[in-house]
C-alpha atoms as a PDB file:
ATOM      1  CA  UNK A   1      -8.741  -2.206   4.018  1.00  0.00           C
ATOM      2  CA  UNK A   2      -9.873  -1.498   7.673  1.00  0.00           C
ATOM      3  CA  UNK A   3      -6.155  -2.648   9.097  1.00  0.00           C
ATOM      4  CA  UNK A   4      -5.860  -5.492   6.902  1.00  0.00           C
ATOM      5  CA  UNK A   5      -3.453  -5.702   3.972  1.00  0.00           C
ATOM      6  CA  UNK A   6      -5.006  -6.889   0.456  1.00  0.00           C
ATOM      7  CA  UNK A   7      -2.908  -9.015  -1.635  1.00  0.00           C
ATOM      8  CA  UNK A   8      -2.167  -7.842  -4.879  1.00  0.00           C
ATOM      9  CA  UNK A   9      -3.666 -10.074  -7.259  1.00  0.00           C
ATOM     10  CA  UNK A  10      -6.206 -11.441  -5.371  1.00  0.00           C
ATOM     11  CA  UNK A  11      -7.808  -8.786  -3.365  1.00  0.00           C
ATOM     12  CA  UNK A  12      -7.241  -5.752  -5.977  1.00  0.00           C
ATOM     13  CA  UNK A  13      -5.584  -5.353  -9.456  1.00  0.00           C
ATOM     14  CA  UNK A  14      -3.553  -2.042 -10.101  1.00  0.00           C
ATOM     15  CA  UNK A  15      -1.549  -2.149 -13.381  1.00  0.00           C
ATOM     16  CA  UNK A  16      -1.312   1.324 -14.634  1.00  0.00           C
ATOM     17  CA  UNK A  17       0.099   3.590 -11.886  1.00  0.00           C
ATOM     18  CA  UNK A  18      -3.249   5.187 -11.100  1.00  0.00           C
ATOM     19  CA  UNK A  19      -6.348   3.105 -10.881  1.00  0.00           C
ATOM     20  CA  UNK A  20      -6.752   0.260  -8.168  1.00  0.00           C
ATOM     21  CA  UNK A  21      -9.588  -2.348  -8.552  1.00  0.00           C
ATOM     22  CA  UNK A  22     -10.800  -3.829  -5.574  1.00  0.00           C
ATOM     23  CA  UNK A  23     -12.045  -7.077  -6.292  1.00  0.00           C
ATOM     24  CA  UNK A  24     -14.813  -7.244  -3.732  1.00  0.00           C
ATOM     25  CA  UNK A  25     -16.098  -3.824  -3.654  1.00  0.00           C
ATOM     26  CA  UNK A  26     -15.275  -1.643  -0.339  1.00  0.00           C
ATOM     27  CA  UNK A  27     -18.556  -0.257   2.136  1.00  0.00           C
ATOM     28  CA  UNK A  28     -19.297   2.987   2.587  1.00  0.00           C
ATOM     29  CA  UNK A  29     -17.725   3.051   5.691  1.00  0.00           C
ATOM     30  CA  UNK A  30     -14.019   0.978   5.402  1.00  0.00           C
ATOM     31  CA  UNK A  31     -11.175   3.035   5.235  1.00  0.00           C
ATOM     32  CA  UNK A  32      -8.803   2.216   2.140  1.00  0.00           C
ATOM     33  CA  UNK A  33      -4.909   2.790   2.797  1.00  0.00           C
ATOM     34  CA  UNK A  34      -2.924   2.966  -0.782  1.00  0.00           C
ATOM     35  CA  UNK A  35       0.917   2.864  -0.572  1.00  0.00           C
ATOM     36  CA  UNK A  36       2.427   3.348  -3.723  1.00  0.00           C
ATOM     37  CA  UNK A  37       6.656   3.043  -4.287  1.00  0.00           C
ATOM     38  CA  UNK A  38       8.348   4.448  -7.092  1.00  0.00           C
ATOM     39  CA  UNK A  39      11.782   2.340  -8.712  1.00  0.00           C
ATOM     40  CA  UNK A  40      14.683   4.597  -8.242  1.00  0.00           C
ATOM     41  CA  UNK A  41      17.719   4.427 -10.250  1.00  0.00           C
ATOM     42  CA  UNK A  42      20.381   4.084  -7.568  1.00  0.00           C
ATOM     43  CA  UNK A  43      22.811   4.765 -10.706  1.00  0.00           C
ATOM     44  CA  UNK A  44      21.609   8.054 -11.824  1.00  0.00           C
ATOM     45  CA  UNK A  45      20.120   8.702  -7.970  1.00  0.00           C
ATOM     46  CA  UNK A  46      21.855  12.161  -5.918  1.00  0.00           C
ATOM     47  CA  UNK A  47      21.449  12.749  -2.409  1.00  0.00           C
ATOM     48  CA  UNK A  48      20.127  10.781  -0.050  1.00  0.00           C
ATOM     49  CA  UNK A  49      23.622   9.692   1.594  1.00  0.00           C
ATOM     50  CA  UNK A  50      25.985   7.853   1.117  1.00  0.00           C
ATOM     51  CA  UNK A  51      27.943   4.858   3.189  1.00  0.00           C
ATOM     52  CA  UNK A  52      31.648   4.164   3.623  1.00  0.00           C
ATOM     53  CA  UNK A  53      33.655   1.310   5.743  1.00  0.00           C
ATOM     54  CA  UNK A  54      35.077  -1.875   6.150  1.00  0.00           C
ATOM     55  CA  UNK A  55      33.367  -3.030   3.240  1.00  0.00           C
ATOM     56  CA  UNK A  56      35.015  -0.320   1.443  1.00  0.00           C
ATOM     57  CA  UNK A  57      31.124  -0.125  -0.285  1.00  0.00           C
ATOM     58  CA  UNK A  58      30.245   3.336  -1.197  1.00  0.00           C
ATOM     59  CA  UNK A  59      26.572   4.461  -2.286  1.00  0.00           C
ATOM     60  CA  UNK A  60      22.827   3.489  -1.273  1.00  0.00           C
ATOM     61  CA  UNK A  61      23.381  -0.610  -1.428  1.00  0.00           C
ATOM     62  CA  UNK A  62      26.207   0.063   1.242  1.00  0.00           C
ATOM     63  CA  UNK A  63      26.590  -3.649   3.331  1.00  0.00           C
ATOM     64  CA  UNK A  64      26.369  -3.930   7.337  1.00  0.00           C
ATOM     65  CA  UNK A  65      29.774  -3.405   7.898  1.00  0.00           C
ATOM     66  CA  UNK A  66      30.070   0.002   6.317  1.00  0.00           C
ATOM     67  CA  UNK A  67      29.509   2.095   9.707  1.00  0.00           C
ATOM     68  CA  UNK A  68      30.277   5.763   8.390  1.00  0.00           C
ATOM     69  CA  UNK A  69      27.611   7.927   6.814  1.00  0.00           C
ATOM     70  CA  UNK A  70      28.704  10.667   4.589  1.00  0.00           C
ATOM     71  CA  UNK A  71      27.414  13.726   4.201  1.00  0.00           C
ATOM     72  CA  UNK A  72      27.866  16.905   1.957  1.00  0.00           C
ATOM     73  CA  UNK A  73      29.302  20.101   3.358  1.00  0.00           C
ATOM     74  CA  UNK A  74      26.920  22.628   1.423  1.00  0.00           C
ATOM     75  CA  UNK A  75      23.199  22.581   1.413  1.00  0.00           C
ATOM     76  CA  UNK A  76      22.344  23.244  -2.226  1.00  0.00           C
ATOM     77  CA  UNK A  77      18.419  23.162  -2.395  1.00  0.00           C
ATOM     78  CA  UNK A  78      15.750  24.879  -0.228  1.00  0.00           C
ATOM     79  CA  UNK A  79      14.678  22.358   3.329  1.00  0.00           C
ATOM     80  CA  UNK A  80      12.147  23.238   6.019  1.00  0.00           C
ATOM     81  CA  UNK A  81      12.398  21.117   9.450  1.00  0.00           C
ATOM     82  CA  UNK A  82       8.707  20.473  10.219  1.00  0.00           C
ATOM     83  CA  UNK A  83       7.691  20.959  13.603  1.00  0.00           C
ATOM     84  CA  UNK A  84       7.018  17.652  14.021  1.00  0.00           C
ATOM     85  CA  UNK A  85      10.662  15.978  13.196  1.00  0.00           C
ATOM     86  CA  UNK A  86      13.793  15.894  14.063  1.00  0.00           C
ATOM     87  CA  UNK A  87      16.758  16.433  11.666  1.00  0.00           C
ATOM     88  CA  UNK A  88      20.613  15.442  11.908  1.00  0.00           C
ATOM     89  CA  UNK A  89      23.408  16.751   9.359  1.00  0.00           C
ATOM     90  CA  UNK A  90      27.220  16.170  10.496  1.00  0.00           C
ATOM     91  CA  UNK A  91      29.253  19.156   9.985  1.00  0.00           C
ATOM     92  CA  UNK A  92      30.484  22.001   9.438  1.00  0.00           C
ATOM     93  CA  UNK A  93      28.044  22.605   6.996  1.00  0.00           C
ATOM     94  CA  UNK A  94      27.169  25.723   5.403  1.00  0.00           C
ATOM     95  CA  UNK A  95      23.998  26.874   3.512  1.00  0.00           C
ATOM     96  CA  UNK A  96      24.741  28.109  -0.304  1.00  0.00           C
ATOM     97  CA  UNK A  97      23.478  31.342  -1.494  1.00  0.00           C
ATOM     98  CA  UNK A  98      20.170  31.758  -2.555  1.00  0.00           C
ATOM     99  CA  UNK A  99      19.001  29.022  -0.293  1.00  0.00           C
ATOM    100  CA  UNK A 100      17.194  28.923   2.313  1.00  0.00           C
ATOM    101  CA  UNK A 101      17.061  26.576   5.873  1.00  0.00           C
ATOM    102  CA  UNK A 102      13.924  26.510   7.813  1.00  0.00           C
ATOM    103  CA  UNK A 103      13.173  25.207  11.066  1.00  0.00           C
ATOM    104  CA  UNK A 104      10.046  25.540  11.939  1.00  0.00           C
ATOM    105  CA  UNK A 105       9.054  25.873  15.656  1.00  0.00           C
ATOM    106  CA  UNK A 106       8.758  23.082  17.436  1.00  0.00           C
ATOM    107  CA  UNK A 107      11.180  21.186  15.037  1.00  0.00           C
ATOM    108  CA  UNK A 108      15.044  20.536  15.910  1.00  0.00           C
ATOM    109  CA  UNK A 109      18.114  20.552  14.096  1.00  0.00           C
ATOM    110  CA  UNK A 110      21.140  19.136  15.669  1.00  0.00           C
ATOM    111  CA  UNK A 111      24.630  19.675  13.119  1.00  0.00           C
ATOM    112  CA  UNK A 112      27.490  17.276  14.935  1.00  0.00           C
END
């Protein structure tokens, strides 16, 4: 609230996925931030990347020493490149069809 970070538990209560309680009640005025994260089933999980090396690791949990990022070679599902990022893809890498690649102006797409 205003910059600072409550404390779970202490400063708010949120136990149902959509209500947060604040336990001292917020001003007209203070700004409220809520971050919420989702858990992800890293078995069942596609896309996202995946990590190979000297750890021979392969998959999201990849360790320090895996230094090689792989990527697909066919873009499957509709993307837009806003105009405010940047995006990287290592290639060649084509674009299936039916689907469609946007870069937006002002937003870059560099394929390695």
């Amino acid at each position: 609230m205003n910059g600072v970070k409550l404390v779970d538990g202490t400063d708010f209560t949120a136990t149902n996925g959509s209500t947060v309680v604040l336990t001292t009640g917020a001003a007209a005025s203070d700004i409220i931030d809520i971050v919420m994260f989702t858990a992800v089933d890293l078995s069942t999980a596609v896309g996202g990347g995946r990590y190979k090396g000297e750890r021979g690791t392969l998959g999201p949990a990849a360790a320090a020493g895996d230094i090689f990022r792989v990527h697909e070679q066919q873009l499957d599902t509709n993307v837009t490149i806003d105009a405010t990022e940047n995006a990287l893809a290592a290639g060649p890498l084509t674009v299936a069809s039916g689907v469609t690649l946007t870069v937006t102006s002002g937003g870059n797409l560099s394929i390695v």
